[in-house]
C-alpha atoms as a PDB file:
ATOM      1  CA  UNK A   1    -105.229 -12.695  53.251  1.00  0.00           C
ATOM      2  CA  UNK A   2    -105.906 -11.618  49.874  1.00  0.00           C
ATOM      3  CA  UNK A   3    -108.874  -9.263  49.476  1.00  0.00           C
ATOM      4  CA  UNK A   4    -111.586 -10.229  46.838  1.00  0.00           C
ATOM      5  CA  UNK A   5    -111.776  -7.789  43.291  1.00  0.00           C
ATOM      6  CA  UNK A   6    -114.475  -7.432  40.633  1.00  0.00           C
ATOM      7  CA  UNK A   7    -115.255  -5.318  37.717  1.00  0.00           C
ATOM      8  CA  UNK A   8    -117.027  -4.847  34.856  1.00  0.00           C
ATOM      9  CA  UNK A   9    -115.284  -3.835  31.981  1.00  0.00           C
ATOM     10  CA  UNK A  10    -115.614  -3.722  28.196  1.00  0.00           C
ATOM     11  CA  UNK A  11    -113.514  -5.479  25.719  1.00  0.00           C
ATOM     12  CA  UNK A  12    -113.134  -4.361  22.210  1.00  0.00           C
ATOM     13  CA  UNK A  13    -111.687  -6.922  19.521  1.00  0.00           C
ATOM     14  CA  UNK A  14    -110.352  -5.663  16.223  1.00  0.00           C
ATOM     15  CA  UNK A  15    -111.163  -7.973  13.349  1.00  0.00           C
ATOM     16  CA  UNK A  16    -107.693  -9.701  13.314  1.00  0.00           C
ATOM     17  CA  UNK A  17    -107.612 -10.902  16.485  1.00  0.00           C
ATOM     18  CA  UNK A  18    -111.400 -11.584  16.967  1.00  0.00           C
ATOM     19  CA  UNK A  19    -110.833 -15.240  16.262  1.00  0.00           C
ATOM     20  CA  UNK A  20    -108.392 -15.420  19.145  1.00  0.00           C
ATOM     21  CA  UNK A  21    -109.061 -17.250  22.284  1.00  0.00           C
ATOM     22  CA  UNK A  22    -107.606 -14.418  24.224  1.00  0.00           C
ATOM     23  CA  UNK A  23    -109.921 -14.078  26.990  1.00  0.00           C
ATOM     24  CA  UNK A  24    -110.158 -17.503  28.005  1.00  0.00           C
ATOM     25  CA  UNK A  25    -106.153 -16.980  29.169  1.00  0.00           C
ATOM     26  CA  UNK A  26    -107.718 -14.648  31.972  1.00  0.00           C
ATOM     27  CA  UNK A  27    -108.833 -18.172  33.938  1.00  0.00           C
ATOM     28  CA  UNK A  28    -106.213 -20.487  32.420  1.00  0.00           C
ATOM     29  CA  UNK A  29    -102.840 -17.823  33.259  1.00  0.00           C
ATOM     30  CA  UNK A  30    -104.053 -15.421  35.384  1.00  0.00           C
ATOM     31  CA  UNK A  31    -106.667 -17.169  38.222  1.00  0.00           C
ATOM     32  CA  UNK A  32    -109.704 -14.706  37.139  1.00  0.00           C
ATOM     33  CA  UNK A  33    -113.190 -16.087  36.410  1.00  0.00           C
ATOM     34  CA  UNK A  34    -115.417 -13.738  34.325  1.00  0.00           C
ATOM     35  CA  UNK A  35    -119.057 -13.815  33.576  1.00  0.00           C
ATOM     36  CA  UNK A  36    -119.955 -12.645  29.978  1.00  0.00           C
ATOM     37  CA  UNK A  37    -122.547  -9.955  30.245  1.00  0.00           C
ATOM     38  CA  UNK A  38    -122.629  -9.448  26.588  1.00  0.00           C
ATOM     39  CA  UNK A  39    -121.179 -10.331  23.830  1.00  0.00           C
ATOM     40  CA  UNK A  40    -121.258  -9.467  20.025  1.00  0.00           C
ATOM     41  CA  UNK A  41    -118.329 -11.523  17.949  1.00  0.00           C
ATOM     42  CA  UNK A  42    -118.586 -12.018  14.463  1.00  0.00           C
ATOM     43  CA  UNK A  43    -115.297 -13.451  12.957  1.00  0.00           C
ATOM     44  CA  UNK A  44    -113.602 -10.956  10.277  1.00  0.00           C
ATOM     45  CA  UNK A  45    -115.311  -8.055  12.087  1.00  0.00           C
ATOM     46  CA  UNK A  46    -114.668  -5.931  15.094  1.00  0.00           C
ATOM     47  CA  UNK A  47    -116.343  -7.759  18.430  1.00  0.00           C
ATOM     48  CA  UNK A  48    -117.358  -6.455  21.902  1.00  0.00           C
ATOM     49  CA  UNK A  49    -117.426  -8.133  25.114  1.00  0.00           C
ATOM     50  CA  UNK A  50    -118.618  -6.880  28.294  1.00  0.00           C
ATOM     51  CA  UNK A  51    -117.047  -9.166  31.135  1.00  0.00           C
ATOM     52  CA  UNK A  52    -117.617  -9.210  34.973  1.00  0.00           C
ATOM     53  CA  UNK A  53    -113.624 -10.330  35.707  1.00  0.00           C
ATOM     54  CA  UNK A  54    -113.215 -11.261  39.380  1.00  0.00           C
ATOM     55  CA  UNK A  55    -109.820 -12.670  41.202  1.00  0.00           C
ATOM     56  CA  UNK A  56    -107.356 -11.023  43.099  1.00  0.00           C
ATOM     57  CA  UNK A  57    -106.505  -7.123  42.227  1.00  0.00           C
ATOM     58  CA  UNK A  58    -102.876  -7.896  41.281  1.00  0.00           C
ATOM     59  CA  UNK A  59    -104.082 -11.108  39.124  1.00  0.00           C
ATOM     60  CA  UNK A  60    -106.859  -8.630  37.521  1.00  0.00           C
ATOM     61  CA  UNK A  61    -104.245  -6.159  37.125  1.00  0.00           C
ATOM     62  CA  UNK A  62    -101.920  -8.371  35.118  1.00  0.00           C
ATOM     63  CA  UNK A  63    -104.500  -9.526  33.221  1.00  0.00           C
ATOM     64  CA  UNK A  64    -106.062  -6.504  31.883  1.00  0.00           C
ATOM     65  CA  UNK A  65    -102.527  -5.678  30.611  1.00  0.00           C
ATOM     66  CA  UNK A  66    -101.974  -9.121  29.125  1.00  0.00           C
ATOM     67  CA  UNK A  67    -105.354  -8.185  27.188  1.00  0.00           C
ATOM     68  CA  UNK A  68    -103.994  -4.769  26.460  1.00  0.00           C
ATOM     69  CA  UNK A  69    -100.406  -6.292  24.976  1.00  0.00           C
ATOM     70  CA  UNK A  70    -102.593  -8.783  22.930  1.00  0.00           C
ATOM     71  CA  UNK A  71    -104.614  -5.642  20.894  1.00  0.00           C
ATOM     72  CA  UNK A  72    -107.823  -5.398  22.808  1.00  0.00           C
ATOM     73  CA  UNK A  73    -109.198  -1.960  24.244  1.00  0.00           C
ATOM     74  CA  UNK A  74    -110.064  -2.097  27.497  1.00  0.00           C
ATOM     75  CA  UNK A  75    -112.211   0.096  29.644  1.00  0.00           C
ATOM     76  CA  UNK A  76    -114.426  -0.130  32.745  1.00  0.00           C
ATOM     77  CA  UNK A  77    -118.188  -0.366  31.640  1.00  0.00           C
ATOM     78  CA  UNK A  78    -119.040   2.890  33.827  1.00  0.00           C
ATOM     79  CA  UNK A  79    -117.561   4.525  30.585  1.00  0.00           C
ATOM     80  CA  UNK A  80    -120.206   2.727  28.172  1.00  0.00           C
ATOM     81  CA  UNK A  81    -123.419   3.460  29.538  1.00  0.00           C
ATOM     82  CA  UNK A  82    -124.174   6.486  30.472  1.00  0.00           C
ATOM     83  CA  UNK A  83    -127.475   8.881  31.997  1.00  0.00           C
ATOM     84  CA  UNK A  84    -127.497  12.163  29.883  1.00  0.00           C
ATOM     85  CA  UNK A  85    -129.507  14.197  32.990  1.00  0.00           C
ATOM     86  CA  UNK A  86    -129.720  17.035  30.258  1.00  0.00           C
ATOM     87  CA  UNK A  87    -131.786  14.756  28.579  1.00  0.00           C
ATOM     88  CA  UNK A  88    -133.474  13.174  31.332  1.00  0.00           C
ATOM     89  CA  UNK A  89    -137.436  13.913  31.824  1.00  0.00           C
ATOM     90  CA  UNK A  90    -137.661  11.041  34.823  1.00  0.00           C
ATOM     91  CA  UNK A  91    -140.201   8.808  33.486  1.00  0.00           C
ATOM     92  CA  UNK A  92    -138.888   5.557  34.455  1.00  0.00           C
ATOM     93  CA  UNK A  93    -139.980   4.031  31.228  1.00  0.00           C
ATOM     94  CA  UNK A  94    -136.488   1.740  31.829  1.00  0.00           C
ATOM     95  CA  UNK A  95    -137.061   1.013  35.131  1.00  0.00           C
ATOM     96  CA  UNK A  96    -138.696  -2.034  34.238  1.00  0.00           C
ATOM     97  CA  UNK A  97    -136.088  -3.301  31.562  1.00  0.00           C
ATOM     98  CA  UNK A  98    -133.312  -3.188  34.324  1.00  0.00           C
ATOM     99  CA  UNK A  99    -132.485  -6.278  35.385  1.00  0.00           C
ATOM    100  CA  UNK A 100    -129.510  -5.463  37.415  1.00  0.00           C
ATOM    101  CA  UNK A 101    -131.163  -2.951  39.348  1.00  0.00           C
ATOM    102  CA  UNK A 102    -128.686   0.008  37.960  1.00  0.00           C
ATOM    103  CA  UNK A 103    -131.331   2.357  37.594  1.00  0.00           C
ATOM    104  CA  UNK A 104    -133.633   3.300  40.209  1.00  0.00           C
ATOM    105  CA  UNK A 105    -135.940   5.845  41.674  1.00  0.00           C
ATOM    106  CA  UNK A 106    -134.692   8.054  44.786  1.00  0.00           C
ATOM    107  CA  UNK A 107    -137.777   8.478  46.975  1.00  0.00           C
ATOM    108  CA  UNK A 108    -137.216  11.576  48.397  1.00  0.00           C
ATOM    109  CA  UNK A 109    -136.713  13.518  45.094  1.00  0.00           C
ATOM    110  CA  UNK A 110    -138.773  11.114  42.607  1.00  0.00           C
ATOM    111  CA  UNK A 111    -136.022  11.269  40.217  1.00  0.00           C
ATOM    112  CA  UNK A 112    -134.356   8.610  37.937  1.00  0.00           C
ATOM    113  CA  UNK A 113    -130.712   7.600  38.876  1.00  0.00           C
ATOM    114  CA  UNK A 114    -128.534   5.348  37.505  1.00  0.00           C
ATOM    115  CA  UNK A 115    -125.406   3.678  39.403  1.00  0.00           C
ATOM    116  CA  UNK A 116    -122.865   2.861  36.852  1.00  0.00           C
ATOM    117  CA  UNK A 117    -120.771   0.362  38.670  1.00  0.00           C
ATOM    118  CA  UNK A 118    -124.402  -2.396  38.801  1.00  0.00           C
ATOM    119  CA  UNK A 119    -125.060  -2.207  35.196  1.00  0.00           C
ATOM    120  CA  UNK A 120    -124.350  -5.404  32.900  1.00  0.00           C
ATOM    121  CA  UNK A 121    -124.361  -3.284  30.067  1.00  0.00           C
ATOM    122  CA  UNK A 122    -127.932  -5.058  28.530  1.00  0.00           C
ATOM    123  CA  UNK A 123    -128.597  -1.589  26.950  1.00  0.00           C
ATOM    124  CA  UNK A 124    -132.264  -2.322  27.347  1.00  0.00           C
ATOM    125  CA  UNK A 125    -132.241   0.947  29.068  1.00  0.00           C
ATOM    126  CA  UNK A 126    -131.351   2.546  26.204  1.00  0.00           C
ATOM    127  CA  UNK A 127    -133.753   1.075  23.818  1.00  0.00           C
ATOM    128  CA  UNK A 128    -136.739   1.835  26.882  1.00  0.00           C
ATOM    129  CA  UNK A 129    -136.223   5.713  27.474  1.00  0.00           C
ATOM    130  CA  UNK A 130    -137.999   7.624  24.730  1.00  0.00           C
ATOM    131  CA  UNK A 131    -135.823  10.418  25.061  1.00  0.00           C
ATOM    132  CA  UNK A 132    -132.905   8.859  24.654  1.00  0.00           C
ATOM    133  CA  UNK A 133    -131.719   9.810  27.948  1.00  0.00           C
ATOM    134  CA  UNK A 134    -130.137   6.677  28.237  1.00  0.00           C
ATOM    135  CA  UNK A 135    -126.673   6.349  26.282  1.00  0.00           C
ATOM    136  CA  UNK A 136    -124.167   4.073  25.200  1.00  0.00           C
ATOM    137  CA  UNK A 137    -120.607   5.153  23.946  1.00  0.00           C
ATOM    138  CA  UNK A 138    -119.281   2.548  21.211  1.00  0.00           C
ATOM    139  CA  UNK A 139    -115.530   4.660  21.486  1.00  0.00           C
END
């Protein structure tokens, strides 16, 4: 029996092969379904997906290197949003703008804490925290 796989990574599209129906060959070739998270494609520029891919690990495997071959950059979303603790005053001013639940309060220490691998990648968060605590890397 084949054991069930899912993550969340981000896609980044250079502007000549934006207007490429690339990912679409991840449920057409490879057996994945993906839900888009976000999106921002404009044709003629670069574009940026963030995709929750799920299938089989080998099928996911292949197909994040058939993405790779085809000129996308690939990387889990863990590596996009980020919480700069340095930075961090606990507020919870994004609490409420987390939808996914990625960010929540531990109640024995009253502190804000953010769990990488539940976040869509809204960036709500990071708009919400007014010390900018909240971070997204655009590599």
């Amino acid at each position: 029996m084949t054991t069930p796989y899912s993550k969340k990574v981000v896609l980044r599209y250079t502007p000549d092969i934006v207007d490429k129906p690339i990912v679409c060959l991840l449920a057409q070739d490879f057996g994945l379904t993906f839900n888009i998270l976000r999106a921002r494609v404009l044709p003629r520029r670069e574009g940026l997906l963030v995709l929750d891919i799920s299938g089989t690990k080998e099928n996911f495997d292949r197909g994040i290197r058939f993405l790779k071959e085809s000129g996308l950059k690939v990387e889990p979303l863990s590596k996009s949003v980020t919480q700069n603790l340095d930075k961090c005053v606990h507020c919870g001013a994004c609490l409420a703008f987390c939808s996914s639940n990625a960010l929540y309060v531990d109640k024995a220490t009253m502190r804000i804490l953010f769990d990488a691998e539940k976040c869509s990648g809204c960036e709500f968060c990071v708009k919400a925290c007014p010390v900018r605590a909240m971070e997204i890397s655009l590599l």
